[in-house]
PDB file of N, CA and C in Angstrom:
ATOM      1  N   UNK A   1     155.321 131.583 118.517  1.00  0.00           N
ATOM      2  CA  UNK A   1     154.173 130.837 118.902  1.00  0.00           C
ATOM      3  C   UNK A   1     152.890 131.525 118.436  1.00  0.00           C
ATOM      4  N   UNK A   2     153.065 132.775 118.605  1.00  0.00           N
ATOM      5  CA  UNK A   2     151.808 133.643 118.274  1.00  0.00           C
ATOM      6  C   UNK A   2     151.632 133.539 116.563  1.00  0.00           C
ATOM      7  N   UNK A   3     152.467 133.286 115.879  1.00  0.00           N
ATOM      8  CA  UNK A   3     152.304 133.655 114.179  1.00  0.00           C
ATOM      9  C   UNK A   3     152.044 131.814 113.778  1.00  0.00           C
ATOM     10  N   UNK A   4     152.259 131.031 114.835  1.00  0.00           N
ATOM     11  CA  UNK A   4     151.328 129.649 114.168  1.00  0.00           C
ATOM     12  C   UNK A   4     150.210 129.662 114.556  1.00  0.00           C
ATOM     13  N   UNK A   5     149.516 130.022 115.838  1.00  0.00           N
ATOM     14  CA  UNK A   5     148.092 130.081 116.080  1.00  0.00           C
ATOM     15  C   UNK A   5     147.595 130.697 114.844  1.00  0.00           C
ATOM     16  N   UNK A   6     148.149 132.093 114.859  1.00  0.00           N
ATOM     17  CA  UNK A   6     147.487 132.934 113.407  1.00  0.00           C
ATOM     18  C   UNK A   6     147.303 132.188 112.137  1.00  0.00           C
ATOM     19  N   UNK A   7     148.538 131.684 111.833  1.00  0.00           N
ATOM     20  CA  UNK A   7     148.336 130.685 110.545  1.00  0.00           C
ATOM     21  C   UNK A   7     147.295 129.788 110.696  1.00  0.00           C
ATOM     22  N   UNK A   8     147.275 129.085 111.864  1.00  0.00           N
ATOM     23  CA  UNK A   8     146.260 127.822 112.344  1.00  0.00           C
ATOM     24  C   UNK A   8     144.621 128.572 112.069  1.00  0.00           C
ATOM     25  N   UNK A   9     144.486 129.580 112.861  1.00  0.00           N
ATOM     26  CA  UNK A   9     143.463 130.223 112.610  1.00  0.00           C
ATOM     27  C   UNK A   9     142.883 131.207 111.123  1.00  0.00           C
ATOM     28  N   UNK A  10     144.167 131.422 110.447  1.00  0.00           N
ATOM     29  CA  UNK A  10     143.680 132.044 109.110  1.00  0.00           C
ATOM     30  C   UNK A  10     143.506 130.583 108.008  1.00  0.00           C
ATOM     31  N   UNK A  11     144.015 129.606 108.056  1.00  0.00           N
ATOM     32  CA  UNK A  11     143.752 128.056 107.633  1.00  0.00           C
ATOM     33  C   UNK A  11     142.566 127.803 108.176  1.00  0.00           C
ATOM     34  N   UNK A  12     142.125 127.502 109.154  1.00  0.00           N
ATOM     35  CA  UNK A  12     140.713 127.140 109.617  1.00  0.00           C
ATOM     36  C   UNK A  12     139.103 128.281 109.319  1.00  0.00           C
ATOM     37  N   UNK A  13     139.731 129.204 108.829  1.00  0.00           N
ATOM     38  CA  UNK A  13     139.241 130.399 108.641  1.00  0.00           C
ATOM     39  C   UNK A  13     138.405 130.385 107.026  1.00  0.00           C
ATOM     40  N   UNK A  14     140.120 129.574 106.036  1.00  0.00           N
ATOM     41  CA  UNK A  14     139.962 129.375 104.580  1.00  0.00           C
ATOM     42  C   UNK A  14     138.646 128.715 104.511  1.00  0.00           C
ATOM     43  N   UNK A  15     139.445 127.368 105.263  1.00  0.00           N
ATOM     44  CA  UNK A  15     138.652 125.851 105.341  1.00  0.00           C
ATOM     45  C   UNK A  15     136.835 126.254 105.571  1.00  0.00           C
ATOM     46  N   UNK A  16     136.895 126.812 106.338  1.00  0.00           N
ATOM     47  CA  UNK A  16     135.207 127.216 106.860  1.00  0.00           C
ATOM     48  C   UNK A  16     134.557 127.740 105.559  1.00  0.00           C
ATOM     49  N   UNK A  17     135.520 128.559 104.857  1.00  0.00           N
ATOM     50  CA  UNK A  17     134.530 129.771 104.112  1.00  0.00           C
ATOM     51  C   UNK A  17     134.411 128.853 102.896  1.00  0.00           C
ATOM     52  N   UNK A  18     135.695 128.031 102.391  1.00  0.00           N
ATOM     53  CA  UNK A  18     135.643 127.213 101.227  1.00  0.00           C
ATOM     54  C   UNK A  18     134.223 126.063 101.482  1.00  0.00           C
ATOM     55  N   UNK A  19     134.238 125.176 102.770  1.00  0.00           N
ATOM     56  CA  UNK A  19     133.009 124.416 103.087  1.00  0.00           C
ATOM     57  C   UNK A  19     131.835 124.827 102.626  1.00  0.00           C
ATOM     58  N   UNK A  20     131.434 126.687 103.176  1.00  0.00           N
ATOM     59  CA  UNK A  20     130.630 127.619 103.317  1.00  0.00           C
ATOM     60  C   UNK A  20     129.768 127.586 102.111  1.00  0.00           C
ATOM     61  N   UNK A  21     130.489 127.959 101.514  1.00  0.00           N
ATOM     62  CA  UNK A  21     130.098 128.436  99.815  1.00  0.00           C
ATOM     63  C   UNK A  21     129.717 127.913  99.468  1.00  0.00           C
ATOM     64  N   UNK A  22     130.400 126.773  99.448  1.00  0.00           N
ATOM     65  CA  UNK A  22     128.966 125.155  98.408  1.00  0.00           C
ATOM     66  C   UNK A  22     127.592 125.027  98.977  1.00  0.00           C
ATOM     67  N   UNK A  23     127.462 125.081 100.415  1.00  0.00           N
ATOM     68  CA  UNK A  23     126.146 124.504 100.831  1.00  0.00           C
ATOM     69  C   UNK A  23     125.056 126.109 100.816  1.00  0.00           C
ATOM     70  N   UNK A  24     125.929 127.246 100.665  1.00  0.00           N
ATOM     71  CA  UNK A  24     125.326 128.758 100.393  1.00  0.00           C
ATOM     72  C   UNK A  24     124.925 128.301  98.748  1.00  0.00           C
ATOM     73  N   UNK A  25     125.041 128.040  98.044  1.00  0.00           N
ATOM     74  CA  UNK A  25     125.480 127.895  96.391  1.00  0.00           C
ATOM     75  C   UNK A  25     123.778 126.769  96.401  1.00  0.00           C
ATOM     76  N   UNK A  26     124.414 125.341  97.192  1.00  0.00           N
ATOM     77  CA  UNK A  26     123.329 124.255  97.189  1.00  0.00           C
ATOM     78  C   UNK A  26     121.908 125.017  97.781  1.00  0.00           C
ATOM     79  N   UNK A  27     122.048 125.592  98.635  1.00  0.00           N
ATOM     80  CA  UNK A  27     120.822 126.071  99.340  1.00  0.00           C
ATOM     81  C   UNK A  27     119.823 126.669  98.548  1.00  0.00           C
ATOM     82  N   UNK A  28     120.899 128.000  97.508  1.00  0.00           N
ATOM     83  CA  UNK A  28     120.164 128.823  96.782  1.00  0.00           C
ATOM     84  C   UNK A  28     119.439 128.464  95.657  1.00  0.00           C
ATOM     85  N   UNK A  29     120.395 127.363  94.950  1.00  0.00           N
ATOM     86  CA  UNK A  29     119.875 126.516  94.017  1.00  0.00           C
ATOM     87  C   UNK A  29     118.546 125.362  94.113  1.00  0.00           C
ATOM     88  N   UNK A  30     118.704 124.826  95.281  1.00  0.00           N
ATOM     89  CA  UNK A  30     117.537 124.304  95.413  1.00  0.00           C
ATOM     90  C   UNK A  30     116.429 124.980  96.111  1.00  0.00           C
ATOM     91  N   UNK A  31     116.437 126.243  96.392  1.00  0.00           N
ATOM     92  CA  UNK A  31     115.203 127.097  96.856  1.00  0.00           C
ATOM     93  C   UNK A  31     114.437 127.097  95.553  1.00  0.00           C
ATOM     94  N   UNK A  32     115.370 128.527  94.178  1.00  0.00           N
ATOM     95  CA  UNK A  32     115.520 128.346  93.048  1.00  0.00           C
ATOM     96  C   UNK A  32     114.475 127.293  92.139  1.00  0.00           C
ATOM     97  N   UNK A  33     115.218 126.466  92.387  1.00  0.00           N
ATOM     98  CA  UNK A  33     114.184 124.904  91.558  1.00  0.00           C
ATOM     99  C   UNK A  33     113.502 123.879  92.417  1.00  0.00           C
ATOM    100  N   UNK A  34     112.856 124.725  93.771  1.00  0.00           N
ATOM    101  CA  UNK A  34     111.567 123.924  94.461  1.00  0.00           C
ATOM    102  C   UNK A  34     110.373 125.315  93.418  1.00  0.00           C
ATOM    103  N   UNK A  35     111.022 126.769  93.904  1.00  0.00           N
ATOM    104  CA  UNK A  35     110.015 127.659  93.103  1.00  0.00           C
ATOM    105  C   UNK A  35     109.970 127.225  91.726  1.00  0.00           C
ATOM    106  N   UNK A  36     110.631 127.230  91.025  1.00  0.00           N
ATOM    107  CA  UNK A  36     109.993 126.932  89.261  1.00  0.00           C
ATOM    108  C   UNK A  36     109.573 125.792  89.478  1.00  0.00           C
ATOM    109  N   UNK A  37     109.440 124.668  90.192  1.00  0.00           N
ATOM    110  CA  UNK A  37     108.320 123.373  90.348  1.00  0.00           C
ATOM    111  C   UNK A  37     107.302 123.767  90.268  1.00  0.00           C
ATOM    112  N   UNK A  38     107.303 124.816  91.455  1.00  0.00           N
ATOM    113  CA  UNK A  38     105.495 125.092  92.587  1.00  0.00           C
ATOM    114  C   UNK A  38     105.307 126.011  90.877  1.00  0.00           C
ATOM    115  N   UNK A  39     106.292 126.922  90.102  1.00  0.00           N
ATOM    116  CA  UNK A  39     105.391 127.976  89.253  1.00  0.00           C
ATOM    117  C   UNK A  39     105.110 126.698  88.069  1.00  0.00           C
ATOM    118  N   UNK A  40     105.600 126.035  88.246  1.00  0.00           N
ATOM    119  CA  UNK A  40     105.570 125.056  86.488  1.00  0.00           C
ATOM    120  C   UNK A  40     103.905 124.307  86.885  1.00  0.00           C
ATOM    121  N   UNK A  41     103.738 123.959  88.103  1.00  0.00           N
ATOM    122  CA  UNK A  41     102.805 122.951  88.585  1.00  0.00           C
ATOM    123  C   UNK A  41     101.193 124.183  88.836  1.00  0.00           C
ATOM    124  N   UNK A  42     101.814 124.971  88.702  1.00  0.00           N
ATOM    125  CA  UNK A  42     100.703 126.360  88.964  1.00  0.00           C
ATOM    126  C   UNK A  42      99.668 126.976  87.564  1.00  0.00           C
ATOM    127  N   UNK A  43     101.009 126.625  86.857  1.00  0.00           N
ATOM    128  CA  UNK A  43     101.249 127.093  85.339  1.00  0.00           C
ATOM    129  C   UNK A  43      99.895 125.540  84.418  1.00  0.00           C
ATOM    130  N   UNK A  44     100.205 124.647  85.082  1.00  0.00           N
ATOM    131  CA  UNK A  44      99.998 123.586  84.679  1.00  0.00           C
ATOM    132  C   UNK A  44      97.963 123.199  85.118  1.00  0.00           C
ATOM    133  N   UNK A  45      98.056 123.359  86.012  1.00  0.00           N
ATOM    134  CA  UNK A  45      96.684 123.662  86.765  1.00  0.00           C
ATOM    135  C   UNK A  45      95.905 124.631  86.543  1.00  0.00           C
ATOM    136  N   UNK A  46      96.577 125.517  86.006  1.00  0.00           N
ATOM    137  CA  UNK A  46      95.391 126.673  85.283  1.00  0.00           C
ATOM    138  C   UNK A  46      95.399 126.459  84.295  1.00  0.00           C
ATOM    139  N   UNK A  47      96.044 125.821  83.395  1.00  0.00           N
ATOM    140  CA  UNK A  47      95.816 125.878  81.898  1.00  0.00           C
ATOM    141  C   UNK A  47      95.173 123.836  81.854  1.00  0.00           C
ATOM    142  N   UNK A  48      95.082 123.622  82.617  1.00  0.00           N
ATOM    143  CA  UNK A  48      94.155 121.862  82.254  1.00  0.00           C
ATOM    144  C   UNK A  48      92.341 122.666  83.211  1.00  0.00           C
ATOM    145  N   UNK A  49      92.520 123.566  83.932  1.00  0.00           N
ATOM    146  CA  UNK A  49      91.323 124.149  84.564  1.00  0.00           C
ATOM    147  C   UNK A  49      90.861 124.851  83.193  1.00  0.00           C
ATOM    148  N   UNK A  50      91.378 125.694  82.849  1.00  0.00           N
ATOM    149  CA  UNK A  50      90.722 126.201  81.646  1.00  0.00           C
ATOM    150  C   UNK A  50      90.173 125.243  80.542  1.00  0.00           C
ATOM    151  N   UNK A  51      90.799 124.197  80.218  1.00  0.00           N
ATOM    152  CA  UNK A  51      90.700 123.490  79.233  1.00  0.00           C
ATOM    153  C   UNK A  51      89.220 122.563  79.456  1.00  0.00           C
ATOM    154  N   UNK A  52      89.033 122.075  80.994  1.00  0.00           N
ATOM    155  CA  UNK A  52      88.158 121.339  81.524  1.00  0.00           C
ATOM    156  C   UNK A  52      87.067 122.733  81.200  1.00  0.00           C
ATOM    157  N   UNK A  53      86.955 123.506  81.882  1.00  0.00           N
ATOM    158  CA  UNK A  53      86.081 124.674  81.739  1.00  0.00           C
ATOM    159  C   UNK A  53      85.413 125.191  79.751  1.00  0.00           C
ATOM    160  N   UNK A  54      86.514 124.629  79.449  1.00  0.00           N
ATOM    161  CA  UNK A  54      86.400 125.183  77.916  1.00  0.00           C
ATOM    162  C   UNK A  54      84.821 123.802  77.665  1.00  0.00           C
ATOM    163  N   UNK A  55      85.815 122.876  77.630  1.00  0.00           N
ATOM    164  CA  UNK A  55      85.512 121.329  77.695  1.00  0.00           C
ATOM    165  C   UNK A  55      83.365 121.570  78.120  1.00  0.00           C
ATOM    166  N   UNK A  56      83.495 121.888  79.119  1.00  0.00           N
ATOM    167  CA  UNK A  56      82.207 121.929  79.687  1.00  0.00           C
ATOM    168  C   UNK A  56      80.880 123.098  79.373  1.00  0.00           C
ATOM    169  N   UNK A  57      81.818 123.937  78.732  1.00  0.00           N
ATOM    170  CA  UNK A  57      80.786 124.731  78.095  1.00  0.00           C
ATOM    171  C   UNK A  57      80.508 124.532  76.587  1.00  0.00           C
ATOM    172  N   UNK A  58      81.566 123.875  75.878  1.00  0.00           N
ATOM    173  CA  UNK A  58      81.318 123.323  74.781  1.00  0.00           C
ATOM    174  C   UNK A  58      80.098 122.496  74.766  1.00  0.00           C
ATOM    175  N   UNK A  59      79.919 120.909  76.033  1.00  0.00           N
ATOM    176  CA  UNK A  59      79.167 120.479  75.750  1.00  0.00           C
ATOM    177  C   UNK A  59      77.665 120.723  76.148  1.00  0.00           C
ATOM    178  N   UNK A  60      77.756 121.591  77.406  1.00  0.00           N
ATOM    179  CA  UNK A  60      76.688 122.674  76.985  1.00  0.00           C
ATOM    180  C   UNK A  60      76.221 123.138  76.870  1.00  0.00           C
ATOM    181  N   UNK A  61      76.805 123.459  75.242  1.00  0.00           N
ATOM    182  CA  UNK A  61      75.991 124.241  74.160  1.00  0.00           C
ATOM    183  C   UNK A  61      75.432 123.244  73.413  1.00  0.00           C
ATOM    184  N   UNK A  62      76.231 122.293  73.090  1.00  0.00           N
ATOM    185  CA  UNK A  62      75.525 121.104  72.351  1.00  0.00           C
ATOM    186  C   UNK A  62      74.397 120.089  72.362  1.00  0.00           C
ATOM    187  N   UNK A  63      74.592 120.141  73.554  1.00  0.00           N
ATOM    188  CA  UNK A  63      73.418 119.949  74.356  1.00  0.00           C
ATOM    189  C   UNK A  63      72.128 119.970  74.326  1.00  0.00           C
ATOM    190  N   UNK A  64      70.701 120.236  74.107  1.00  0.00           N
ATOM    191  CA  UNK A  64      69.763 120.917  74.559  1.00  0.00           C
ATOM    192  C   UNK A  64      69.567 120.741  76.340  1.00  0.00           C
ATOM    193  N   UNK A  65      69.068 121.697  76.323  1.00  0.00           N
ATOM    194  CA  UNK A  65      68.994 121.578  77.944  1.00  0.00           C
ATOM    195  C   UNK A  65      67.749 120.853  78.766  1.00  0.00           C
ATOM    196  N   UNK A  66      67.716 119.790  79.207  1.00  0.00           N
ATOM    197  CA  UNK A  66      66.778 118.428  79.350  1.00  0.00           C
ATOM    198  C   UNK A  66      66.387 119.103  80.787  1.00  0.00           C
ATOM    199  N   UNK A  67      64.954 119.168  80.824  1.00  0.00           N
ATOM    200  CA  UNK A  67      64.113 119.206  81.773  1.00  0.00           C
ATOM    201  C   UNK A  67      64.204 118.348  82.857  1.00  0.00           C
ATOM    202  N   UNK A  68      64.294 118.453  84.209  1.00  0.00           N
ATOM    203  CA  UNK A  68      64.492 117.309  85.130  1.00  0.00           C
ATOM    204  C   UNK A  68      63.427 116.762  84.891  1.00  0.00           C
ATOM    205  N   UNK A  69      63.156 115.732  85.620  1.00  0.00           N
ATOM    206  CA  UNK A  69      61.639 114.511  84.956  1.00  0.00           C
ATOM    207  C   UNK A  69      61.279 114.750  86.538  1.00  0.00           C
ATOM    208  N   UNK A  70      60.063 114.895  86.788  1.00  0.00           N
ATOM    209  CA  UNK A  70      58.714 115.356  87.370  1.00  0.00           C
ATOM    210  C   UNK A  70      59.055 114.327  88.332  1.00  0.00           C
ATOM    211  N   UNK A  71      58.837 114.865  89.587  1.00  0.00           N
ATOM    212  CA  UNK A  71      58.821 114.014  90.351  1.00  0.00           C
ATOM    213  C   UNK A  71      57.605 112.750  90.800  1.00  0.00           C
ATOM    214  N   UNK A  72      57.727 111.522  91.131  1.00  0.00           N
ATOM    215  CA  UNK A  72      56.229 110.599  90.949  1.00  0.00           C
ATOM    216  C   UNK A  72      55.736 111.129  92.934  1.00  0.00           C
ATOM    217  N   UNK A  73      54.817 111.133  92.703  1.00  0.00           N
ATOM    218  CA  UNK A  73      54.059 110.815  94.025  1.00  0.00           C
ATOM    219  C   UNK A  73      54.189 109.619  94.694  1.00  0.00           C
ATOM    220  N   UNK A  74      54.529 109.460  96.077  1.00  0.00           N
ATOM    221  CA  UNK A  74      54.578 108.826  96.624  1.00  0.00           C
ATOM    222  C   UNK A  74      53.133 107.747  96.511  1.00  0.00           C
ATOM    223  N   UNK A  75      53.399 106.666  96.805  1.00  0.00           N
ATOM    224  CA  UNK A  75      52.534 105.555  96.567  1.00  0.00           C
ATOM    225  C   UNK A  75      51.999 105.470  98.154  1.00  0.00           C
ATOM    226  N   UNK A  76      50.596 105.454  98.030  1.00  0.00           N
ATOM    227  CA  UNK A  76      50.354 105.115  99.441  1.00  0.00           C
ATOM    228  C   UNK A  76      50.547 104.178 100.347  1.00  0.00           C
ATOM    229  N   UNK A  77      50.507 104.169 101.794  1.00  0.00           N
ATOM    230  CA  UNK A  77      51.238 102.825 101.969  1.00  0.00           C
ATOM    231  C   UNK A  77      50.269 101.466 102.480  1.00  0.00           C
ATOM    232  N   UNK A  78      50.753 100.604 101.886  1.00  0.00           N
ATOM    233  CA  UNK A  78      49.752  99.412 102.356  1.00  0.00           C
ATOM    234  C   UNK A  78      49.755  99.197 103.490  1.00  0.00           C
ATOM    235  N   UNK A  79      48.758  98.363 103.652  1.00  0.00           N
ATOM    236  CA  UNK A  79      47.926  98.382 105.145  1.00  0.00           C
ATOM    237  C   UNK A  79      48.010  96.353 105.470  1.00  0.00           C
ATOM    238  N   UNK A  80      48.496  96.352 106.438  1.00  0.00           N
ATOM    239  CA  UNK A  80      48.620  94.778 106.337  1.00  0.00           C
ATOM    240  C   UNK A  80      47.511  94.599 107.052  1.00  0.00           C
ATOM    241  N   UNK A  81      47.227  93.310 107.062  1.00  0.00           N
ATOM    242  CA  UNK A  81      46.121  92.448 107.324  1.00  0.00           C
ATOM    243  C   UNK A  81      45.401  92.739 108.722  1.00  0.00           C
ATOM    244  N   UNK A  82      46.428  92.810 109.849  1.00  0.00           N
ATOM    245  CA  UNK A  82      45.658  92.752 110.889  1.00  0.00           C
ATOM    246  C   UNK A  82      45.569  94.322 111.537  1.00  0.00           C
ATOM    247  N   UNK A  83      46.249  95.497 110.334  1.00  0.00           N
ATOM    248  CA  UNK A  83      45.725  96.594 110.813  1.00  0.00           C
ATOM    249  C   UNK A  83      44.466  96.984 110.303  1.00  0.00           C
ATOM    250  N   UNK A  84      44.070  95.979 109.011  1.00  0.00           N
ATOM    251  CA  UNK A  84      43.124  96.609 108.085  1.00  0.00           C
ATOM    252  C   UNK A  84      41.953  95.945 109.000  1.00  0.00           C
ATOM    253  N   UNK A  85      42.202  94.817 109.535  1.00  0.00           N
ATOM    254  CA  UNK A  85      40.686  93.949 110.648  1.00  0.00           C
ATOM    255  C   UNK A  85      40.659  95.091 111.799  1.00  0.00           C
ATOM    256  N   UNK A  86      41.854  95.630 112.327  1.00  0.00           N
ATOM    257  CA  UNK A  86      41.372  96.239 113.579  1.00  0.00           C
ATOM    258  C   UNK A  86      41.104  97.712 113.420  1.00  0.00           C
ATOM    259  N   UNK A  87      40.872  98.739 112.064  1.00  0.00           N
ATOM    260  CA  UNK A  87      40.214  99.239 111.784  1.00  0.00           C
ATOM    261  C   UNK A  87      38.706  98.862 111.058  1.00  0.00           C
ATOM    262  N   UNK A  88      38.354  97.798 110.753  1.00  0.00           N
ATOM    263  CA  UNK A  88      37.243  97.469 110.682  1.00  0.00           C
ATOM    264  C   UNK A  88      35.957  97.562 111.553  1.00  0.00           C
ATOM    265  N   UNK A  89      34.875  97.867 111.611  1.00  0.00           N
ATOM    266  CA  UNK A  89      34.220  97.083 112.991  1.00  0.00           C
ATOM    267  C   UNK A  89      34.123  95.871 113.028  1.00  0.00           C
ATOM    268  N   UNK A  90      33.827  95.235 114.506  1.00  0.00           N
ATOM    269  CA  UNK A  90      33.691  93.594 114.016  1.00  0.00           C
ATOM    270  C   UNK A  90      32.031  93.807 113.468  1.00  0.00           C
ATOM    271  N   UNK A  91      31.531  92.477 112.770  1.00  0.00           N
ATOM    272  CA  UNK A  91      30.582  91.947 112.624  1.00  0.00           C
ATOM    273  C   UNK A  91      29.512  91.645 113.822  1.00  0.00           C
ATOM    274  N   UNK A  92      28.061  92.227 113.862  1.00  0.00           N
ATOM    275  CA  UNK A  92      27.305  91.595 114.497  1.00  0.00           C
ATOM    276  C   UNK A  92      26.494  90.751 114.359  1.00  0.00           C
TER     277      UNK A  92
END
């Protein structure tokens, strides 16, 4: 009785470790190729940043460099009708 439990238990033992291994195997592999994503996508973002950066000092240089335009003075503000009578004096 004792040497079928053992068998039962060195069989269930196989079974576990054989299960084991694939999803140890799957795990590592997809850790693996989430990192070379994040480095490919890293890789990818610094070299279109540089390019934009290149991009922007190219133009400039080409450029001349344009003076902002002067700001206008505010326009004074009109005076409507019946504020302009009741700063008036009246008439005598």
């Amino acid at each position: 009785m004792n040497d079928k439990s053992s068998k039962q238990k060195r069989a269930r033992n196989q079974a576990d470790a054989q299960f084991a291994r694939p999803q140890q195997t799957d795990k590592d592999s997809a850790m693996a190729e989430y990192k070379a994503q994040a480095q490919l996508s890293r890789d990818k973002t610094e070299r279109l940043k540089a390019l934009r950066l290149a991009k922007e000092a190219a133009e400039e240089k080409a450029a001349p460099a344009k003076k902002a335009p002067a700001k206008k003075r505010a326009a004074p503000a009109k005076t409507t009708a019946k504020k302009a009578a009741a700063k008036k004096p009246a008439a005598r």
